[in-house]
N, C-alpha and C. Protein backbone atom coordinates (compact mmCIF):
# COMPACT_ATOMS: atom_id res chain seq x y z
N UNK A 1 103.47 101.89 138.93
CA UNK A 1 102.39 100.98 139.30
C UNK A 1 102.03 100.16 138.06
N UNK A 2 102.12 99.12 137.97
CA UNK A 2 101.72 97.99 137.13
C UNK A 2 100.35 97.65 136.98
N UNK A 3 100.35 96.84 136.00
CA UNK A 3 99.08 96.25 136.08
C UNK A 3 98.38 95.00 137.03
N UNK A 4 99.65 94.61 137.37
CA UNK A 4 99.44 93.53 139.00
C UNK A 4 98.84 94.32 139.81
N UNK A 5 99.85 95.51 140.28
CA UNK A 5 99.33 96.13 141.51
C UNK A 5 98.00 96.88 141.21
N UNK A 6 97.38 96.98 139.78
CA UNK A 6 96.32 97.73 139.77
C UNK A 6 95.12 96.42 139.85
N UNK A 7 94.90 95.50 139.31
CA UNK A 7 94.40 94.44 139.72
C UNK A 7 93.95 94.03 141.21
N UNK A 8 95.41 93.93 141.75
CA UNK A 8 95.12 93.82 143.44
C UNK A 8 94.09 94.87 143.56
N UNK A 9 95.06 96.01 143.70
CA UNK A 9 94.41 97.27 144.47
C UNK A 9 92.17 97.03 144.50
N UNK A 10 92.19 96.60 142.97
CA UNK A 10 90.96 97.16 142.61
C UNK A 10 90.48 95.62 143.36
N UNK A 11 90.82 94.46 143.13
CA UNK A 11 90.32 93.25 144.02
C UNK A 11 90.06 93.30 145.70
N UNK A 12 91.01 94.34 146.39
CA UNK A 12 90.79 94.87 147.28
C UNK A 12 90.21 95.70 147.93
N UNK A 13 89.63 96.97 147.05
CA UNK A 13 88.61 97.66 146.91
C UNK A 13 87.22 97.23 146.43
N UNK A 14 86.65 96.69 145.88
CA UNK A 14 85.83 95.45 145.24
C UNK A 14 85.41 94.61 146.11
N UNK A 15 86.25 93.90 146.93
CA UNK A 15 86.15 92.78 147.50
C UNK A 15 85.74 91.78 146.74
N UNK A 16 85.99 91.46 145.47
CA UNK A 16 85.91 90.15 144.37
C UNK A 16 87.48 90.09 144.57
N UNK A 17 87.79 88.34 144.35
CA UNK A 17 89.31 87.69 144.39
C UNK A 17 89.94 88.50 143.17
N UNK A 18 91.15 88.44 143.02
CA UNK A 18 92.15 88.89 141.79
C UNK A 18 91.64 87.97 140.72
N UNK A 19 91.72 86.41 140.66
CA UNK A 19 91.53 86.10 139.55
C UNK A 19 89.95 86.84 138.78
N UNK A 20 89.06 86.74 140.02
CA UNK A 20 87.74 87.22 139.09
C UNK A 20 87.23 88.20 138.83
N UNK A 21 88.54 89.30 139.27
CA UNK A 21 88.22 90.95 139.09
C UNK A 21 89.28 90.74 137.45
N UNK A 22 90.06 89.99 137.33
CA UNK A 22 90.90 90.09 136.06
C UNK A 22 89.51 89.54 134.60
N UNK A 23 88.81 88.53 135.74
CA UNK A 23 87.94 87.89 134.36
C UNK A 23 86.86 89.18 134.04
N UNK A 24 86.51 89.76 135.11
CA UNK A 24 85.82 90.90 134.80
C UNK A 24 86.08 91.65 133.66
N UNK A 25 87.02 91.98 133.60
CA UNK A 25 88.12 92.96 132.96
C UNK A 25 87.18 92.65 131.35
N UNK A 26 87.72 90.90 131.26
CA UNK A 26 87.77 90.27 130.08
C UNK A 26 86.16 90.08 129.48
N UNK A 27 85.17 89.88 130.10
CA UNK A 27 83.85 90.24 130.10
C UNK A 27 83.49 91.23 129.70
N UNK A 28 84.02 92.28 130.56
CA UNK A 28 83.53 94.00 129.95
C UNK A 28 83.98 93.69 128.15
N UNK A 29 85.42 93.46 128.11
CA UNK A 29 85.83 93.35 126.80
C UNK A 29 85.01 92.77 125.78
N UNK A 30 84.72 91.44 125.90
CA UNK A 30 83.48 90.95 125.26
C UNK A 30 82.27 91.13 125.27
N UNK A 31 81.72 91.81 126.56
CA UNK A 31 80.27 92.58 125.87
C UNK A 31 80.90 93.76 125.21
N UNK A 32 81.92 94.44 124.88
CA UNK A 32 81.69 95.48 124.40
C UNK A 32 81.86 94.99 122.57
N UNK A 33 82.55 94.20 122.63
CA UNK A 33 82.80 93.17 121.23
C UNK A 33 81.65 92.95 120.66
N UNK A 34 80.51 92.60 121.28
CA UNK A 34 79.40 91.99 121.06
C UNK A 34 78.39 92.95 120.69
N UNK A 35 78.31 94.12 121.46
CA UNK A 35 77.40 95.12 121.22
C UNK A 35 77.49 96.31 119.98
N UNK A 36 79.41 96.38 119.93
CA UNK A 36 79.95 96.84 118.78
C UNK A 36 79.10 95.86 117.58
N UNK A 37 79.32 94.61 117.68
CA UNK A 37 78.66 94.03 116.30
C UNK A 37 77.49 94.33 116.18
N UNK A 38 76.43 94.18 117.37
CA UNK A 38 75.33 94.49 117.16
C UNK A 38 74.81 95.95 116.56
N UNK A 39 75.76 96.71 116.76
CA UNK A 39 75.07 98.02 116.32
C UNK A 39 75.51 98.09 115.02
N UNK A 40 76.25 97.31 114.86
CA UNK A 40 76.84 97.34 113.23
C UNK A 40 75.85 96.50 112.35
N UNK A 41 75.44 95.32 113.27
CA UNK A 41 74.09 94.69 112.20
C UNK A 41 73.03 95.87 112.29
N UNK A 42 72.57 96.81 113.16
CA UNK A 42 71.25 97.36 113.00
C UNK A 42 72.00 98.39 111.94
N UNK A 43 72.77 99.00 112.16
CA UNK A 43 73.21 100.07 111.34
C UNK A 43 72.74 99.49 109.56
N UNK A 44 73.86 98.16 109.41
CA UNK A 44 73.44 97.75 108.17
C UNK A 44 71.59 97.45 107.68
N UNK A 45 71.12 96.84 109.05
CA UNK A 45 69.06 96.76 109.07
C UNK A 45 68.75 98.01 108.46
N UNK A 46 69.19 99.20 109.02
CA UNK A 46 68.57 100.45 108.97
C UNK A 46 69.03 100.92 107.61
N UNK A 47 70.44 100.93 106.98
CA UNK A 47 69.90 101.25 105.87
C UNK A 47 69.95 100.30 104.71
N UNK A 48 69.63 98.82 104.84
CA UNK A 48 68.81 98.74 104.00
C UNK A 48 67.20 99.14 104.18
N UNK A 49 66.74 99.14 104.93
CA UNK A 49 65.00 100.21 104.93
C UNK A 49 65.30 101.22 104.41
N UNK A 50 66.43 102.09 104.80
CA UNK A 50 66.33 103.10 104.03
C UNK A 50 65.98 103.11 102.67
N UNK A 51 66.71 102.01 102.21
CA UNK A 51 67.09 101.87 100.35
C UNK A 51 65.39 101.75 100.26
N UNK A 52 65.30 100.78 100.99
CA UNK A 52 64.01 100.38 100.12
C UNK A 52 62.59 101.35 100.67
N UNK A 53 62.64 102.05 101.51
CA UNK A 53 61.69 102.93 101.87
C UNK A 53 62.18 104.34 100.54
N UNK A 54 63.31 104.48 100.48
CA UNK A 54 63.45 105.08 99.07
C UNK A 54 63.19 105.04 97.75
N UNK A 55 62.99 103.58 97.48
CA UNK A 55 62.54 102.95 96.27
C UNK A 55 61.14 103.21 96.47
N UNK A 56 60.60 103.02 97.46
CA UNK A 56 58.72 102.58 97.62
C UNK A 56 58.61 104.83 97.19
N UNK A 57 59.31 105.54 98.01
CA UNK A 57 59.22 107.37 97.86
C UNK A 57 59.55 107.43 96.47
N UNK A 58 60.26 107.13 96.13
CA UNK A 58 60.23 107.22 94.22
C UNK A 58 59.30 106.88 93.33
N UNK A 59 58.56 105.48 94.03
CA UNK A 59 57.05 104.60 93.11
C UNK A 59 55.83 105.72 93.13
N UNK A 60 56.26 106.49 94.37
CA UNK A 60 54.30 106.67 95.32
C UNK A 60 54.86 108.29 94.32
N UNK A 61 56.51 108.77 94.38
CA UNK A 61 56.34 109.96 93.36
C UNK A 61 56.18 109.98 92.27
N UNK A 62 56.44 108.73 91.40
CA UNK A 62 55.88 108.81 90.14
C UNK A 62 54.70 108.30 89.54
N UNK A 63 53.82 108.14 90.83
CA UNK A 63 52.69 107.34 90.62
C UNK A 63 51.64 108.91 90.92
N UNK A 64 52.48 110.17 91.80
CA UNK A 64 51.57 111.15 91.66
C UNK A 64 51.48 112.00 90.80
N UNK A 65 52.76 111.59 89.99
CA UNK A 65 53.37 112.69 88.56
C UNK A 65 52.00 112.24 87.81
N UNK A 66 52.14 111.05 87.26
CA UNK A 66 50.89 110.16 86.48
C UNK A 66 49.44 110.79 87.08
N UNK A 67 49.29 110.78 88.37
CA UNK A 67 47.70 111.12 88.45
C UNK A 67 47.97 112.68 88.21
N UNK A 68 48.93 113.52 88.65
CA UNK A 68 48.92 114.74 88.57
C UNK A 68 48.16 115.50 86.59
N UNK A 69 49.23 114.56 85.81
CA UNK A 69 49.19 114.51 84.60
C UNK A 69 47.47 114.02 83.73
N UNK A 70 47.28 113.37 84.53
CA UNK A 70 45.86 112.74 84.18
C UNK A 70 44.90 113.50 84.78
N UNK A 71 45.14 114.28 86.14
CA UNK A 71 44.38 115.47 86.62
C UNK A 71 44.04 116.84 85.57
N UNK A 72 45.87 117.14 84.59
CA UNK A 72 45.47 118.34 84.05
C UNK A 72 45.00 117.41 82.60
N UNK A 73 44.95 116.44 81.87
CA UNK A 73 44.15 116.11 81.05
C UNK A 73 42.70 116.47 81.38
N UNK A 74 41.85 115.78 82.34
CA UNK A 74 40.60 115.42 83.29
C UNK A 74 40.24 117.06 82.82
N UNK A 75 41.02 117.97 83.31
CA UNK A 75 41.04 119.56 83.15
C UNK A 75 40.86 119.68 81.86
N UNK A 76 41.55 119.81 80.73
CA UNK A 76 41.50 119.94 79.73
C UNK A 76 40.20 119.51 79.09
N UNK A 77 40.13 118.26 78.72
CA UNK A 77 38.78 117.88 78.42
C UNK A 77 37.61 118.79 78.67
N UNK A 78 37.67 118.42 80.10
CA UNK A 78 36.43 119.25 80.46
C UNK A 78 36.08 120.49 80.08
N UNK A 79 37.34 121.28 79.91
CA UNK A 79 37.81 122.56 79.00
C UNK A 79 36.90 122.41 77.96
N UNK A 80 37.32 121.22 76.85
CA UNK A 80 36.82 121.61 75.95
C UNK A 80 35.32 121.21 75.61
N UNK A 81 35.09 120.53 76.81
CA UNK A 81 33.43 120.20 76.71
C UNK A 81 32.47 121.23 76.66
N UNK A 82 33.36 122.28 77.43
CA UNK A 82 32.27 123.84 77.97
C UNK A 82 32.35 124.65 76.62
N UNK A 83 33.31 124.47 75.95
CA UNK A 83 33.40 125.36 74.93
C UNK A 83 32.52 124.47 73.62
N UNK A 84 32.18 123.59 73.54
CA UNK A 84 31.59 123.10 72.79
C UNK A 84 29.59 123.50 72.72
């Protein structure tokens, strides 16, 4: 069985003509062309956010190291205020 006779068959089952069960064919092909790209642009969208939602998790962690550090100073001091 060929690809003629599978064409018919399915134009006959279908009830769409041969030529426009073949264009079908060619449609499916190109949305699937199309949607392949598309998930390949979000893929690339998504991780660049990643990168940069990584960069912003690195700022906000070394921005708590700093207050952390300025917390046990704040401590200290005060330390030595009581002992004074």
């Amino acid at each position: 069985m060929g690809t003629e006779d599978i064409s018919k068959r399915l134009a006959k089952e279908s009830g769409i003509e041969e030529g426009k069960e073949e264009l079908l064919g060619v449609e499916n092909m190109i949305k699937v062309v199309d949607l392949e790209r598309e998930v390949r642009g979000l893929k690339e969208y998504i991780e660049e956010k990643d990168k940069k939602l990584n960069e912003k998790e690195k700022v906000i962690d070394e921005k708590d190291m700093k207050l952390i550090e300025k917390d046990k100073e704040i401590e200290r001091l005060k330390a030595r205020l009581k002992s004074k």
